[in-house]
C-alpha atoms as a PDB file:
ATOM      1  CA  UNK A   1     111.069-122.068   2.226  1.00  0.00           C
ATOM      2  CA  UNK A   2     114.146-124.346   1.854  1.00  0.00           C
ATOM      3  CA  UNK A   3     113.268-124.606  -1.729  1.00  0.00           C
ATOM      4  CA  UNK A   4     113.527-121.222  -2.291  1.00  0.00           C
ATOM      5  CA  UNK A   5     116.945-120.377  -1.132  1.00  0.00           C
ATOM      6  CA  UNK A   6     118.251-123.545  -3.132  1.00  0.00           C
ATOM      7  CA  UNK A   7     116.703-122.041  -5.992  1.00  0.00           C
ATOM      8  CA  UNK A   8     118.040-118.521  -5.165  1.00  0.00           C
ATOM      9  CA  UNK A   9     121.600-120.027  -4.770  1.00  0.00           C
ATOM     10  CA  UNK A  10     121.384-121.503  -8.184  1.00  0.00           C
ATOM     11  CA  UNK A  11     120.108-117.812  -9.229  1.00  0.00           C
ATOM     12  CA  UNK A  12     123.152-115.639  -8.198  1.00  0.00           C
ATOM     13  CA  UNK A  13     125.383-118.687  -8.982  1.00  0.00           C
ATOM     14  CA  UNK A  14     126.179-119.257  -5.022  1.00  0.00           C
ATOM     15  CA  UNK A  15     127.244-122.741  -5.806  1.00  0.00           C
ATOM     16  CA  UNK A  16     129.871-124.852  -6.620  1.00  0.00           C
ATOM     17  CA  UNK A  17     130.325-127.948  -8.878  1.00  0.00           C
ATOM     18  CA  UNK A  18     130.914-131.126  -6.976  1.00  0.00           C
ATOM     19  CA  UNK A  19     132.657-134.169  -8.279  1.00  0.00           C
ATOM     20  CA  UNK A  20     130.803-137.159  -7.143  1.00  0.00           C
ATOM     21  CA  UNK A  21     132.864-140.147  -7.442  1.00  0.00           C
ATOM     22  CA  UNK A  22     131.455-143.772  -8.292  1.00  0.00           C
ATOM     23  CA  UNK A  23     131.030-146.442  -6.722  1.00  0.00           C
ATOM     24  CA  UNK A  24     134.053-148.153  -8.307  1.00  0.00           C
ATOM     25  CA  UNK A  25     135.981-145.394  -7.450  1.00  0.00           C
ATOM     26  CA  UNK A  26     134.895-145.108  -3.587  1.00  0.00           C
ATOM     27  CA  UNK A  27     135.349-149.220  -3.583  1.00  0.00           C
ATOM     28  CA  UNK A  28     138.729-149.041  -4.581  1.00  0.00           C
ATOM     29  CA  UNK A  29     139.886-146.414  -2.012  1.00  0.00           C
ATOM     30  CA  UNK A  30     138.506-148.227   0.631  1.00  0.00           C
ATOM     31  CA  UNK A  31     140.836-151.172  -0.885  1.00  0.00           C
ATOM     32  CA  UNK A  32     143.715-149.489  -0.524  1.00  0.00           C
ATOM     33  CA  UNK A  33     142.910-147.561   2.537  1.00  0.00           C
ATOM     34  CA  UNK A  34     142.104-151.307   4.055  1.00  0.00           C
ATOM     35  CA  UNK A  35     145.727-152.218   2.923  1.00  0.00           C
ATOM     36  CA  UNK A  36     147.275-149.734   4.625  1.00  0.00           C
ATOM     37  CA  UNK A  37     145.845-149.676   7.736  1.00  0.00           C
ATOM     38  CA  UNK A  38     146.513-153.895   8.041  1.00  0.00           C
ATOM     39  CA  UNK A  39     150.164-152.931   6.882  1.00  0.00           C
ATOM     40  CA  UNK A  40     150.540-150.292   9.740  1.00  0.00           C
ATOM     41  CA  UNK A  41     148.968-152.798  12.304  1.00  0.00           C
ATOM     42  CA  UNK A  42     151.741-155.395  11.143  1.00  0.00           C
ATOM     43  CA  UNK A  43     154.174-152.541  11.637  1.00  0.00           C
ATOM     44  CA  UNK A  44     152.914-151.601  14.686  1.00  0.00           C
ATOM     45  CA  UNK A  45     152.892-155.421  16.676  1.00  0.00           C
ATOM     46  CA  UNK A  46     156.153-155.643  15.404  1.00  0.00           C
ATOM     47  CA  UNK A  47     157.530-152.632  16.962  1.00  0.00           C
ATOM     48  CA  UNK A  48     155.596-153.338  19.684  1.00  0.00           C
ATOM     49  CA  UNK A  49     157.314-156.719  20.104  1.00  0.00           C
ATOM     50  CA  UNK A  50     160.784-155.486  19.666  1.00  0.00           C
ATOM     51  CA  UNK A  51     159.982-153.260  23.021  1.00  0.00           C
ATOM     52  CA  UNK A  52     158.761-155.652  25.110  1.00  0.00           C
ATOM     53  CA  UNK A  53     161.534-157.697  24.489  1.00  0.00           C
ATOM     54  CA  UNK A  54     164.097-154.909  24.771  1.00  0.00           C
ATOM     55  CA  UNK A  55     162.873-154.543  28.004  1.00  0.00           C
ATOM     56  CA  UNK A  56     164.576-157.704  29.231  1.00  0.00           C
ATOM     57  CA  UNK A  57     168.051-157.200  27.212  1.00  0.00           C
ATOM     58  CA  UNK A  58     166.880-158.821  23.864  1.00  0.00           C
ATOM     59  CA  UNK A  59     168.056-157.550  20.777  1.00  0.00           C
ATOM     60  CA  UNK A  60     165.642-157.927  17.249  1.00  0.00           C
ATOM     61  CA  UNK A  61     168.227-156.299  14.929  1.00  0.00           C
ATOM     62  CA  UNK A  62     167.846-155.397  11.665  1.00  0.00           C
ATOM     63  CA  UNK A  63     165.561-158.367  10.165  1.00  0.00           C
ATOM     64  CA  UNK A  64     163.260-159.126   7.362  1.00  0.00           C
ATOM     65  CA  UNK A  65     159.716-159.471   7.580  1.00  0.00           C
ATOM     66  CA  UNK A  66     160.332-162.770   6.420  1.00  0.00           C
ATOM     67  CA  UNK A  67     162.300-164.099   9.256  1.00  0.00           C
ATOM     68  CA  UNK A  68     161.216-161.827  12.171  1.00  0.00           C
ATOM     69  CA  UNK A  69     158.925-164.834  13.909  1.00  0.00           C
ATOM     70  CA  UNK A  70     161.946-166.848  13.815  1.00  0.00           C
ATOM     71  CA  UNK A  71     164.248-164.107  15.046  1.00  0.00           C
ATOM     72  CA  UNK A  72     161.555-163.571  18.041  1.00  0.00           C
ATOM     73  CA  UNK A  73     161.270-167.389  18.865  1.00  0.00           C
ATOM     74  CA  UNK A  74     164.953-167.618  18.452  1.00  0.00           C
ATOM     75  CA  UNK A  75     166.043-165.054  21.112  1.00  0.00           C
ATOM     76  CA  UNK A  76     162.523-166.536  23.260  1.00  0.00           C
ATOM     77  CA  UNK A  77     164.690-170.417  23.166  1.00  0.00           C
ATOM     78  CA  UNK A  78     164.499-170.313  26.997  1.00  0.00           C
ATOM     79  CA  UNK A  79     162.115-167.893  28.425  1.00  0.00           C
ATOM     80  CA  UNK A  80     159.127-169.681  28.639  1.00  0.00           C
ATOM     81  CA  UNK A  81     157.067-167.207  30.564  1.00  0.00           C
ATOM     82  CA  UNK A  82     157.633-164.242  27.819  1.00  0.00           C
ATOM     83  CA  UNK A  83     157.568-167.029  24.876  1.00  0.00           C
ATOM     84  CA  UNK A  84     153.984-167.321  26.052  1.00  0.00           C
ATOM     85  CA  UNK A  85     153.263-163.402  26.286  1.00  0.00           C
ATOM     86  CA  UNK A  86     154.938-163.168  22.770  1.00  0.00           C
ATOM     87  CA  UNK A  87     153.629-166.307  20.731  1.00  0.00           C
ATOM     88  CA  UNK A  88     149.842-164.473  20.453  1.00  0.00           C
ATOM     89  CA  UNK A  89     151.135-160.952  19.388  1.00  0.00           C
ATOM     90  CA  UNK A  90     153.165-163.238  16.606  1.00  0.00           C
ATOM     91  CA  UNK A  91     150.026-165.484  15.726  1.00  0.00           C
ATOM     92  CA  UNK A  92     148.053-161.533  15.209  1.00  0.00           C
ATOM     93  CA  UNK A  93     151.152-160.306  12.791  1.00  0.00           C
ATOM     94  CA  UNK A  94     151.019-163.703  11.035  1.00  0.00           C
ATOM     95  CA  UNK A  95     147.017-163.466  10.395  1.00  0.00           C
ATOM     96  CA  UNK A  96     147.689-159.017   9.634  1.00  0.00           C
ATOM     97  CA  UNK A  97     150.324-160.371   6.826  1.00  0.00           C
ATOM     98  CA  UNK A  98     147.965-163.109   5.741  1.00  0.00           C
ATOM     99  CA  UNK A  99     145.215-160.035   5.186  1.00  0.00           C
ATOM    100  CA  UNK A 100     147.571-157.766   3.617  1.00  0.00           C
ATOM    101  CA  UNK A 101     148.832-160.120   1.120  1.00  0.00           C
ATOM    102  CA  UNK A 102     144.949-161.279   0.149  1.00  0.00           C
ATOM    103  CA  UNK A 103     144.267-157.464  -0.329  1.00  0.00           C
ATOM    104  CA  UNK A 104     147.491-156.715  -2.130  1.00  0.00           C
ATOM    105  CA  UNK A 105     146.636-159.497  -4.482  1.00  0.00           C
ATOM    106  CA  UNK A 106     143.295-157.850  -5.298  1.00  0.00           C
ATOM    107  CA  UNK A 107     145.097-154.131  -5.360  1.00  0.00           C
ATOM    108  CA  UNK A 108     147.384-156.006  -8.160  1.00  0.00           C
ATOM    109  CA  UNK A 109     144.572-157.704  -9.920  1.00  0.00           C
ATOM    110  CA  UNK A 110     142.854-154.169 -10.173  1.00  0.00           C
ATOM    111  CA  UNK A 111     146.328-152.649 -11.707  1.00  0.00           C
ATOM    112  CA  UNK A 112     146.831-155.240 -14.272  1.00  0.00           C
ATOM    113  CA  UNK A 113     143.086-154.690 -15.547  1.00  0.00           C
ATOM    114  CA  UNK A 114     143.185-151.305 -15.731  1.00  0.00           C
ATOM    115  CA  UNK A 115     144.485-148.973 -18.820  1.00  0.00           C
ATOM    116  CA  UNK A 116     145.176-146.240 -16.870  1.00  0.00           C
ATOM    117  CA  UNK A 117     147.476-147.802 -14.197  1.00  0.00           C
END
């Protein structure tokens, strides 16, 4: 009975074309949608960090992603009890910017090959 009303669909012209994209296509989406969500997670620890250290009078400021860990173990000198709070939450961004820069690396390699791009 299914059948039938697929059939009768195709009859009265109750359907619509659907592009199905390849696998290529679907792999490199879930490239760049992995990029993005490790970049956000960076950006997100580090925001995350600059509150919990506002909390006790400690000013971030406007740094690089470069030198933020420095920055953060700079103002941490001599608060040992936070410096052992914050030192993980650095060691995560550290490893998030370590992933993003492996999967940027293959986004570029992609680009390069690629006549379109």
């Amino acid at each position: 009975m299914m059948h039938c009303g697929i059939a009768h669909m195709m009859r009265v012209n109750l359907f619509r074309p659907v592009h199905v994209k390849t696998i290529s296509s679907q792999q490199r989406r879930a490239l760049l949608t992995a990029r993005k969500l490790v970049s956000n997670k960076t950006r997100d620890i580090e925001n995350d960090i600059r509150g919990l250290l506002r909390n006790f009078g400690l000013k971030v400021g406007i740094i690089g992603s470069a030198g933020f860990a420095a920055r953060i173990r700079e103002l941490l000198e001599n608060m040992t009890d936070l410096k052992e709070v914050i030192e993980p939450l650095l060691a995560a961004r550290q490893q998030l910017r370590e992933t993003f820069t492996t999967l940027h690396r293959r986004v570029l390699f992609i680009v390069r090959n690629d006549m379109t791009c």
